[in-house]
N, C-alpha and C. Protein backbone atom coordinates (compact mmCIF):
# COMPACT_ATOMS: atom_id res chain seq x y z
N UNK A 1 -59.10 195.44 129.39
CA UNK A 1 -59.85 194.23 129.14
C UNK A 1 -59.45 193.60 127.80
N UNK A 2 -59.24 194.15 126.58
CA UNK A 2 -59.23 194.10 125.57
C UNK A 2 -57.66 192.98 125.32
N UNK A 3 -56.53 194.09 126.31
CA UNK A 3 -55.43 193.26 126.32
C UNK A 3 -55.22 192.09 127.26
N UNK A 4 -56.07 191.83 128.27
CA UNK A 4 -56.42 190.64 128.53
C UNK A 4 -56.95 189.54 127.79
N UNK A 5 -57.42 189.93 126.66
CA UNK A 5 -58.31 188.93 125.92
C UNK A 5 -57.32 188.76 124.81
N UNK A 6 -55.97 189.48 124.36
CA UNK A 6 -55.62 189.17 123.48
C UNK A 6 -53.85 188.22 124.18
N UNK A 7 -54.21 188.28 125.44
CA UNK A 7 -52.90 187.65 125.73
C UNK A 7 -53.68 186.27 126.18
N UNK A 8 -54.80 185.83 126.22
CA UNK A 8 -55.58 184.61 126.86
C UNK A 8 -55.45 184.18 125.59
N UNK A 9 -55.22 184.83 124.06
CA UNK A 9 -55.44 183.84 122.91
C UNK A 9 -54.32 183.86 122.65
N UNK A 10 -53.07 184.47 122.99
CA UNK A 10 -51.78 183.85 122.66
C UNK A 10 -51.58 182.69 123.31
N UNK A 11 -51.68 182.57 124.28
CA UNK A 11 -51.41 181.27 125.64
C UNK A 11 -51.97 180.29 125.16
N UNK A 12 -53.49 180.23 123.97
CA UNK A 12 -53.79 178.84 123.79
C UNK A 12 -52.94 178.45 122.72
N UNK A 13 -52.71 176.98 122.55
CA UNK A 13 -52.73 176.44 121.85
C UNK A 13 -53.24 175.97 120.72
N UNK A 14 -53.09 175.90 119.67
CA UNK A 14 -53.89 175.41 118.06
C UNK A 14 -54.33 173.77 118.30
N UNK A 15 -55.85 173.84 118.05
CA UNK A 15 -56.11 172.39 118.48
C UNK A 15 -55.83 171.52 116.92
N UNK A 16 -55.31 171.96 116.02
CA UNK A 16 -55.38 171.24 115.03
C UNK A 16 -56.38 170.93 113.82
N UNK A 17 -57.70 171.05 114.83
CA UNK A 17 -58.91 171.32 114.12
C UNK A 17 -59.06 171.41 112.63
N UNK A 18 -59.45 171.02 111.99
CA UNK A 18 -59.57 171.16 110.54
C UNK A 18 -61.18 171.32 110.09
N UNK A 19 -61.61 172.32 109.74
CA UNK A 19 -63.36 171.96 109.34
C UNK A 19 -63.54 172.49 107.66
N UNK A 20 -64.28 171.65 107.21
CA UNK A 20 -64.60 171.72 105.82
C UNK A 20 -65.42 171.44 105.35
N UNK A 21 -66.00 172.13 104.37
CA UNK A 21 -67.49 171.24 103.87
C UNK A 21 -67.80 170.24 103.09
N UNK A 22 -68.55 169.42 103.71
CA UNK A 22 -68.72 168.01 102.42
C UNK A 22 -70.28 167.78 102.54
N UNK A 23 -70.85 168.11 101.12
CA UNK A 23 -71.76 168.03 100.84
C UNK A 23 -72.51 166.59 101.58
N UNK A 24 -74.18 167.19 101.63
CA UNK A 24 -74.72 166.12 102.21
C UNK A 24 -74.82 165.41 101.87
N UNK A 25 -74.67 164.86 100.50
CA UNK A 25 -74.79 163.20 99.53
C UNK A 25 -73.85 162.95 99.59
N UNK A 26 -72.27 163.32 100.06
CA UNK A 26 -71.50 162.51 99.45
C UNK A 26 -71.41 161.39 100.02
N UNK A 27 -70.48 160.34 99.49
CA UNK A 27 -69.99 159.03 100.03
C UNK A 27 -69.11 159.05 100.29
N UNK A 28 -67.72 159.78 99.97
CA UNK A 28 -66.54 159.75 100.65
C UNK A 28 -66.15 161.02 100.80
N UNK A 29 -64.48 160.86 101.34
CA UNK A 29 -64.28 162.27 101.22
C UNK A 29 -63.27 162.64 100.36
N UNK A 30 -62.95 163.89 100.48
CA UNK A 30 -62.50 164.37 98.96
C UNK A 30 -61.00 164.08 99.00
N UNK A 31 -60.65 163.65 97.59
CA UNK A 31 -59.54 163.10 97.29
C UNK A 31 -58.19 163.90 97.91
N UNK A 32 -58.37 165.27 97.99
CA UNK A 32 -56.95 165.68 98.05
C UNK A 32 -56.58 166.38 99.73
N UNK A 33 -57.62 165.28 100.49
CA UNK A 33 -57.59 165.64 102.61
C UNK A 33 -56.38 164.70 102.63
N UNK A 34 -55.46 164.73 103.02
CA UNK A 34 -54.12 163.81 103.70
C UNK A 34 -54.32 163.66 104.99
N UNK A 35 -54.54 162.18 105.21
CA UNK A 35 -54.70 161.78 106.83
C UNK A 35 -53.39 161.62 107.85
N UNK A 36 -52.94 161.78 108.90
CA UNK A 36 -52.01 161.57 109.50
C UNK A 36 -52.14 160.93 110.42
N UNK A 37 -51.24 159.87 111.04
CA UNK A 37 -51.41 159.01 112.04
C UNK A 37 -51.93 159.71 113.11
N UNK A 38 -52.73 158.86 114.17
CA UNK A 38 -53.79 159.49 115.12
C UNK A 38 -54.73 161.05 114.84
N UNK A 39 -54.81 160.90 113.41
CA UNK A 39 -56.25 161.61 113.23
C UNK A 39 -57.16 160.89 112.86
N UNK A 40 -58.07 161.77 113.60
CA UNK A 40 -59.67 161.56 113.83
C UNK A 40 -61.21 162.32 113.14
N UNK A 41 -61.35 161.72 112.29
CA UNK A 41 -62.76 162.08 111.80
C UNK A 41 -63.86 161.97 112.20
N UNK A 42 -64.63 163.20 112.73
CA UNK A 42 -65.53 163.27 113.36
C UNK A 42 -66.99 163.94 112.51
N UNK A 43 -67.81 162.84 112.56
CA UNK A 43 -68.77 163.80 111.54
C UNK A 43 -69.88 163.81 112.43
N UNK A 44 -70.63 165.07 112.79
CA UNK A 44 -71.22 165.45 113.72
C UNK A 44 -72.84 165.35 113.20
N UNK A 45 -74.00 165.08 114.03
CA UNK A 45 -75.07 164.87 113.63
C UNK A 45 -75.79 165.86 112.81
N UNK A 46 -76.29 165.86 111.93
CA UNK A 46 -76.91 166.65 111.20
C UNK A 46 -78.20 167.37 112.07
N UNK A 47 -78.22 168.82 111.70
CA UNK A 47 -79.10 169.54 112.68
C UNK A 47 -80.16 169.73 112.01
N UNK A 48 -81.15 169.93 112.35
CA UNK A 48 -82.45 169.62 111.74
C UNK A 48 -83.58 171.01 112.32
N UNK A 49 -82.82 172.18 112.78
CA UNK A 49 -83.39 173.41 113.24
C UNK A 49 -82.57 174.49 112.51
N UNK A 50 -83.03 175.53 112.24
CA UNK A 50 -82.20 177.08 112.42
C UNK A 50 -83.01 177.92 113.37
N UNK A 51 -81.93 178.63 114.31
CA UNK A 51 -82.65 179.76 115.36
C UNK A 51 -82.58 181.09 114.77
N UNK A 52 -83.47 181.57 115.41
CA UNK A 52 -83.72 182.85 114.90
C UNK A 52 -83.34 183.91 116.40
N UNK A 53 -82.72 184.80 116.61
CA UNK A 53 -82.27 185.26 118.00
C UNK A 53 -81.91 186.68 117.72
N UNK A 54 -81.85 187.53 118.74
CA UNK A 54 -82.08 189.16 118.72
C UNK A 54 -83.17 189.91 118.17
N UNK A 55 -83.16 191.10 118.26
CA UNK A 55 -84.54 191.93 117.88
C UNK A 55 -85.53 191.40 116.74
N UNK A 56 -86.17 190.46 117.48
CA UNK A 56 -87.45 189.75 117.06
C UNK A 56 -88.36 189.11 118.10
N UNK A 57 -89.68 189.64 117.87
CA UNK A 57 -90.52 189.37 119.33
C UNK A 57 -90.61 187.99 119.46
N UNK A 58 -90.44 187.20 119.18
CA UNK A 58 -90.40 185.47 119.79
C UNK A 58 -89.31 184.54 118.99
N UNK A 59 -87.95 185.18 119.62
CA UNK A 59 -86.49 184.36 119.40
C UNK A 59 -86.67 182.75 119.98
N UNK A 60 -86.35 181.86 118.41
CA UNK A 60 -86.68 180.68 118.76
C UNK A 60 -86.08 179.67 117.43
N UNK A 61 -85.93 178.47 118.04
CA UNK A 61 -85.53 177.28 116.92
C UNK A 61 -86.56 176.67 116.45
N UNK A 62 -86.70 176.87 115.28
CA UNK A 62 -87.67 176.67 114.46
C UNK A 62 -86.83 174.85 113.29
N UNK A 63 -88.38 174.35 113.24
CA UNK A 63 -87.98 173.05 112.52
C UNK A 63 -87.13 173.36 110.79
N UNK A 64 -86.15 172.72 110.54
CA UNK A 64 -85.72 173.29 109.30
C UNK A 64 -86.09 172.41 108.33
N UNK A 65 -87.38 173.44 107.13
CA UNK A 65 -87.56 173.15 106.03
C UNK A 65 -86.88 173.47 104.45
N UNK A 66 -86.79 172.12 103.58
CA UNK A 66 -85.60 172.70 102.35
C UNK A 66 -86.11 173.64 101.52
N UNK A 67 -85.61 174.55 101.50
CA UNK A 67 -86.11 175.59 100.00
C UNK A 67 -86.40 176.83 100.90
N UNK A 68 -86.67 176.88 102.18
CA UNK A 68 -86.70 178.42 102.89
C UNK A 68 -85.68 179.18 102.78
N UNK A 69 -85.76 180.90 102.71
CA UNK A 69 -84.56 181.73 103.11
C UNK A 69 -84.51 182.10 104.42
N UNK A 70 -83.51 182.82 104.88
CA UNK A 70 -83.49 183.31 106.00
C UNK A 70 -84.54 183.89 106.23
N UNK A 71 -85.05 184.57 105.50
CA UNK A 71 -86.58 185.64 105.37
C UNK A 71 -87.51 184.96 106.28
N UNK A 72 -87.56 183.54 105.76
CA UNK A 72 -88.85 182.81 105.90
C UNK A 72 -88.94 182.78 107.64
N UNK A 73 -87.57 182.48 107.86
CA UNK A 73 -87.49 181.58 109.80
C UNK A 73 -87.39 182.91 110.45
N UNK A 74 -87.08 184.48 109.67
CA UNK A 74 -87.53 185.61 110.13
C UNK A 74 -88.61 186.06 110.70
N UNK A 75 -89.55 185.56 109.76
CA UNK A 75 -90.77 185.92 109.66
C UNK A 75 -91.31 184.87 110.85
N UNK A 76 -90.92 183.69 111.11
CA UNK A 76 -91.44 182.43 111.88
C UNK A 76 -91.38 183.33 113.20
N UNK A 77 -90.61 183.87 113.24
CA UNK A 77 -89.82 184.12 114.85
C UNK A 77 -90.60 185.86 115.42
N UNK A 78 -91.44 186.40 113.87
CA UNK A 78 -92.21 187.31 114.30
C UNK A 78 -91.54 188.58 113.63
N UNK A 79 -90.83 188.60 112.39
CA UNK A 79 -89.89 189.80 111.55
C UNK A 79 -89.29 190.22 112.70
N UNK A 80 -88.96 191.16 112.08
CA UNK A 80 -87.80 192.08 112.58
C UNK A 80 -88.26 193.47 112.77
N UNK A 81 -87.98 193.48 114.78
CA UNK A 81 -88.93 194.62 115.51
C UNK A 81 -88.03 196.15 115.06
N UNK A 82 -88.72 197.45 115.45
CA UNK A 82 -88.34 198.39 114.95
C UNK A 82 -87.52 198.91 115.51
N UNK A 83 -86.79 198.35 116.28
CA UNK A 83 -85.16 198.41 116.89
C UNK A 83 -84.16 197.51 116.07
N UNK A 84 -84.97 197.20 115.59
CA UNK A 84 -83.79 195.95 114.47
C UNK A 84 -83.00 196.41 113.85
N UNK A 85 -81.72 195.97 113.28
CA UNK A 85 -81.01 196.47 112.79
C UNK A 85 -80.86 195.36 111.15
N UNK A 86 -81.60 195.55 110.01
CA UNK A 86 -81.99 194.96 108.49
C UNK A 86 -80.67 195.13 107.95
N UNK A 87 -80.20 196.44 107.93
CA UNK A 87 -78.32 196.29 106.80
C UNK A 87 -77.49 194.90 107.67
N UNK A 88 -78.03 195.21 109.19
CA UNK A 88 -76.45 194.19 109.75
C UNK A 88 -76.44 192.64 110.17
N UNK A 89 -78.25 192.11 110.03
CA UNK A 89 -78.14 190.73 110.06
C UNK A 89 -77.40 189.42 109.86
N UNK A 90 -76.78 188.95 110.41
CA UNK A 90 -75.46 188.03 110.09
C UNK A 90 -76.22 186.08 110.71
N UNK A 91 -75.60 185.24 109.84
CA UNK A 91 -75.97 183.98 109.90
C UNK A 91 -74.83 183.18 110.51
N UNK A 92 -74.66 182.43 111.15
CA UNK A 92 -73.62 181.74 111.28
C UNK A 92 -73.95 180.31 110.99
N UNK A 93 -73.53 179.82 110.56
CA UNK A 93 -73.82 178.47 109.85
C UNK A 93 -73.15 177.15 110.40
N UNK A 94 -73.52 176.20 110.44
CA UNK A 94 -73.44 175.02 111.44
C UNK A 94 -71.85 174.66 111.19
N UNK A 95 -71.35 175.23 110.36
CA UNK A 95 -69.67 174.41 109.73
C UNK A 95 -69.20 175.31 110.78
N UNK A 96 -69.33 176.45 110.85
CA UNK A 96 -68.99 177.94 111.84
C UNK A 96 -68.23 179.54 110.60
N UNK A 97 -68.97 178.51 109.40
CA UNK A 97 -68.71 180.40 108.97
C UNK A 97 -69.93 181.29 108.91
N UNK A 98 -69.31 182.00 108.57
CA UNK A 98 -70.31 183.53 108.73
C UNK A 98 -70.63 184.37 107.56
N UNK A 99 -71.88 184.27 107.57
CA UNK A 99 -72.67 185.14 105.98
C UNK A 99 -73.40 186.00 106.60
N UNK A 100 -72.75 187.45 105.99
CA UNK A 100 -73.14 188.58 106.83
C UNK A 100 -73.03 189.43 105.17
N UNK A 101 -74.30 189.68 104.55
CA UNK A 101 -74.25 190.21 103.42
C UNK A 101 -75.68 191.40 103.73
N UNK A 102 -75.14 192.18 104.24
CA UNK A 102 -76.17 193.26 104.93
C UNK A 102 -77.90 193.00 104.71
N UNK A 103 -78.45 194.00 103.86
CA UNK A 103 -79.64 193.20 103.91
C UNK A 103 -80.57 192.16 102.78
N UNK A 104 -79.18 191.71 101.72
CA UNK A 104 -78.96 190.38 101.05
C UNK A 104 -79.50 189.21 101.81
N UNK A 105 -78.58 189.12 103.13
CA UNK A 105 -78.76 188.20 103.83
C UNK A 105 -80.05 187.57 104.20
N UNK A 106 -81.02 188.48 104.42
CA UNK A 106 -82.31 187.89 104.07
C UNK A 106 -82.58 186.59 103.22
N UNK A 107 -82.25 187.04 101.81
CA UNK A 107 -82.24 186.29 100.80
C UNK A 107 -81.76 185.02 100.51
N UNK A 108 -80.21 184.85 101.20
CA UNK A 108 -79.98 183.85 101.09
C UNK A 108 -80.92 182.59 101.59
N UNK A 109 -80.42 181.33 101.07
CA UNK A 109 -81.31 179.82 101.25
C UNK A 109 -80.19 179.70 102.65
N UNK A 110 -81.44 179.18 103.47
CA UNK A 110 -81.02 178.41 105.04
C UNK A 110 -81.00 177.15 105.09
N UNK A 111 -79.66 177.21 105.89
CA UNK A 111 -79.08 175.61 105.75
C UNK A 111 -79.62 175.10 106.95
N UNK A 112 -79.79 174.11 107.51
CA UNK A 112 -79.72 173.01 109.26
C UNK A 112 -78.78 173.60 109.43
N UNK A 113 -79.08 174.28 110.97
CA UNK A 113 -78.19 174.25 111.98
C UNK A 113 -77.83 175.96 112.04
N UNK A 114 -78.42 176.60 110.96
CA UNK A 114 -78.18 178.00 110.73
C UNK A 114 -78.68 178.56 112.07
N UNK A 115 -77.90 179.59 112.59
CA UNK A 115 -78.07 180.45 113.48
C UNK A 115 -78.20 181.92 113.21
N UNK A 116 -79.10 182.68 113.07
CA UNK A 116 -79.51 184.09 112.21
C UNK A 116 -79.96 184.83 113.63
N UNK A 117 -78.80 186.03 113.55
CA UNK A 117 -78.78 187.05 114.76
C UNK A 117 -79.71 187.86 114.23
N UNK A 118 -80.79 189.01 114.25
CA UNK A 118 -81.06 190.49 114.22
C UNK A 118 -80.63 191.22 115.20
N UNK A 119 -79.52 191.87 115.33
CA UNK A 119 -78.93 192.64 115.64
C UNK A 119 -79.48 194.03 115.91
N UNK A 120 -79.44 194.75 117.30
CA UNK A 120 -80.20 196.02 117.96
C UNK A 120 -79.40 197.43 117.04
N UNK A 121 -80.32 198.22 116.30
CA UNK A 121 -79.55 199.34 115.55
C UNK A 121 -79.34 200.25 116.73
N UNK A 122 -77.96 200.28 117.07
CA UNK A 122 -77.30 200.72 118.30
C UNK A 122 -77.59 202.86 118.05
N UNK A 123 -77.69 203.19 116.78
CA UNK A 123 -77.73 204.09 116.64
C UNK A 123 -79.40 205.08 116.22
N UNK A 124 -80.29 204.35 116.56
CA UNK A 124 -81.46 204.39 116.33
C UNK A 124 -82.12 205.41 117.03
N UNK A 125 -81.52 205.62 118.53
CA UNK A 125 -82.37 206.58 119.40
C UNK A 125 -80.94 207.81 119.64
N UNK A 126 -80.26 207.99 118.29
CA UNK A 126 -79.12 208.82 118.50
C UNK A 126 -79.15 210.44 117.89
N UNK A 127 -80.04 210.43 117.32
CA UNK A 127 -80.86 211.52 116.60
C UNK A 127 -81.99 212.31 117.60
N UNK A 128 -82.81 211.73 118.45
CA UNK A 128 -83.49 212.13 119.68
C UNK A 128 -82.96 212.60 120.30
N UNK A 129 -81.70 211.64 120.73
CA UNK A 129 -80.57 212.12 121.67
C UNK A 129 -80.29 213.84 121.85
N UNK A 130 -79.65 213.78 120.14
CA UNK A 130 -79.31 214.76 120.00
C UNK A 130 -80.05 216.18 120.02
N UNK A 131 -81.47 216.00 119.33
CA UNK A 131 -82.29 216.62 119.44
C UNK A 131 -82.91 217.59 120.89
N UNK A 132 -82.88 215.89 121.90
CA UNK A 132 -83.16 216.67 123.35
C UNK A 132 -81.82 217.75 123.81
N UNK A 133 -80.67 217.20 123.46
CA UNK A 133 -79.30 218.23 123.92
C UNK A 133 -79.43 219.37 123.32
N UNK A 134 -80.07 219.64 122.07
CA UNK A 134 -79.94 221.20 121.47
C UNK A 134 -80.73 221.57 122.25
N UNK A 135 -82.34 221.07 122.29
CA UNK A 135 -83.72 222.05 122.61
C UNK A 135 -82.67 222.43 124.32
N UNK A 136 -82.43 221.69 124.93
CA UNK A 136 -81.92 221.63 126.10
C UNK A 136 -81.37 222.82 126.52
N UNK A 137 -80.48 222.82 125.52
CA UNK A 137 -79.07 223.79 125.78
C UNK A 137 -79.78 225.24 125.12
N UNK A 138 -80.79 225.15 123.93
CA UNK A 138 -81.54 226.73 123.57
C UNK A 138 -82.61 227.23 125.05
N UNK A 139 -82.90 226.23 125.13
CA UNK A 139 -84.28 226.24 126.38
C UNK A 139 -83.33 227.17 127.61
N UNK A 140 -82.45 226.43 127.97
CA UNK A 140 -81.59 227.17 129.23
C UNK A 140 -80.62 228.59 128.28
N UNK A 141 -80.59 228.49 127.48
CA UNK A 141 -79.55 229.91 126.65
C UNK A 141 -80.64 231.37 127.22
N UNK A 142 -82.09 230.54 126.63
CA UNK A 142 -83.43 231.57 126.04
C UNK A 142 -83.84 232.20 128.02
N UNK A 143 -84.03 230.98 128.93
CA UNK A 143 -83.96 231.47 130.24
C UNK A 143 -83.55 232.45 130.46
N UNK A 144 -81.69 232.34 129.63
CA UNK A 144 -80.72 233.09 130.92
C UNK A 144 -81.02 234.50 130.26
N UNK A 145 -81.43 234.51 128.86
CA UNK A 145 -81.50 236.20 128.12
C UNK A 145 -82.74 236.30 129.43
N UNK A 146 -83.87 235.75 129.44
CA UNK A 146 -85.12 236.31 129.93
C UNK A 146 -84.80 236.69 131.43
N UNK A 147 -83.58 235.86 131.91
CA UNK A 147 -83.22 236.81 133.21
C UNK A 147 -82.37 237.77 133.20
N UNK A 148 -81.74 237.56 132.54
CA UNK A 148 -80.60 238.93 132.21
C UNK A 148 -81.60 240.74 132.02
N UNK A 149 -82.26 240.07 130.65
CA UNK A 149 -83.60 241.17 130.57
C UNK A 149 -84.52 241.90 131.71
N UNK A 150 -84.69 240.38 132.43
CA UNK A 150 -85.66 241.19 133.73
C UNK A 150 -84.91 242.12 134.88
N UNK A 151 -84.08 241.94 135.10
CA UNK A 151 -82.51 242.09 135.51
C UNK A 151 -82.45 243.43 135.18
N UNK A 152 -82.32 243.75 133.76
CA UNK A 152 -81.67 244.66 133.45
C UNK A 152 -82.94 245.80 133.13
N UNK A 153 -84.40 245.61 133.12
CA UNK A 153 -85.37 246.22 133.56
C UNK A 153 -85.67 246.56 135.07
């Protein structure tokens, strides 16, 4: 599968794409972008939500107010349930980069358009796991002495 997916991204093509940030006041753009014949500037509507999505009991787009952190639209969406995973929370941000500063990320200020995963701690029920395989494997060891014993009485 894996090498399917890496020969589907050789085959595409580079759309040219250019994305960059320009502050929300400005008036123009910055002196040192070089335009080339048949390019196109596209400035896309300003988003006016951040979602909140994965291990949190009511994943949802919430209205975006200035001066909140991620914390805040955390908390909107109901914190972060006890399958959550707090070190690995990651934001993706409306330009399309990614602020993934373990559990910093909280902290940071949320922009429009922010998208904030809580992520399932995949390793959470891996300690139980393990736990049931020992008792498991002593439970059937302790049997086989107690038949061997009766056995051998």
């Amino acid at each position: 599968m894996i090498r399917s997916v890496v020969n589907q991204m050789r085959q595409r093509e580079p759309t040219g794409r250019l994305v960059f940030d320009l502050p929300v006041n400005a008036s123009a753009l910055p002196g040192d972008l070089v335009l080339e014949n048949n390019d196109t500037i596209y400035v896309p509507p300003r988003p006016v939500t951040v979602g909140v999505f994965g291990a949190v009991p009511t994943p949802a787009s919430f209205a975006y107010a200035d001066g909140r952190q991620i914390r805040d639209y955390v908390e909107l969406a109901g914190g972060i349930q006890k399958l959550g995973d707090k070190g690995e929370i990651f934001v993706v941000r409306a330009n399309g980069t990614v602020l993934s500063e373990g559990r910093d990320t909280l902290k940071a200020k949320a922009l429009p358009g922010d998208l904030v995963f809580v992520p399932v701690d995949a390793n959470r029920g891996e300690f139980w796991a393990r736990l049931r395989d020992i008792t498991g494997s002593l439970f059937g060891g302790l049997v086989g002495l107690a038949s061997i014993q009766a056995i051998v009485e």
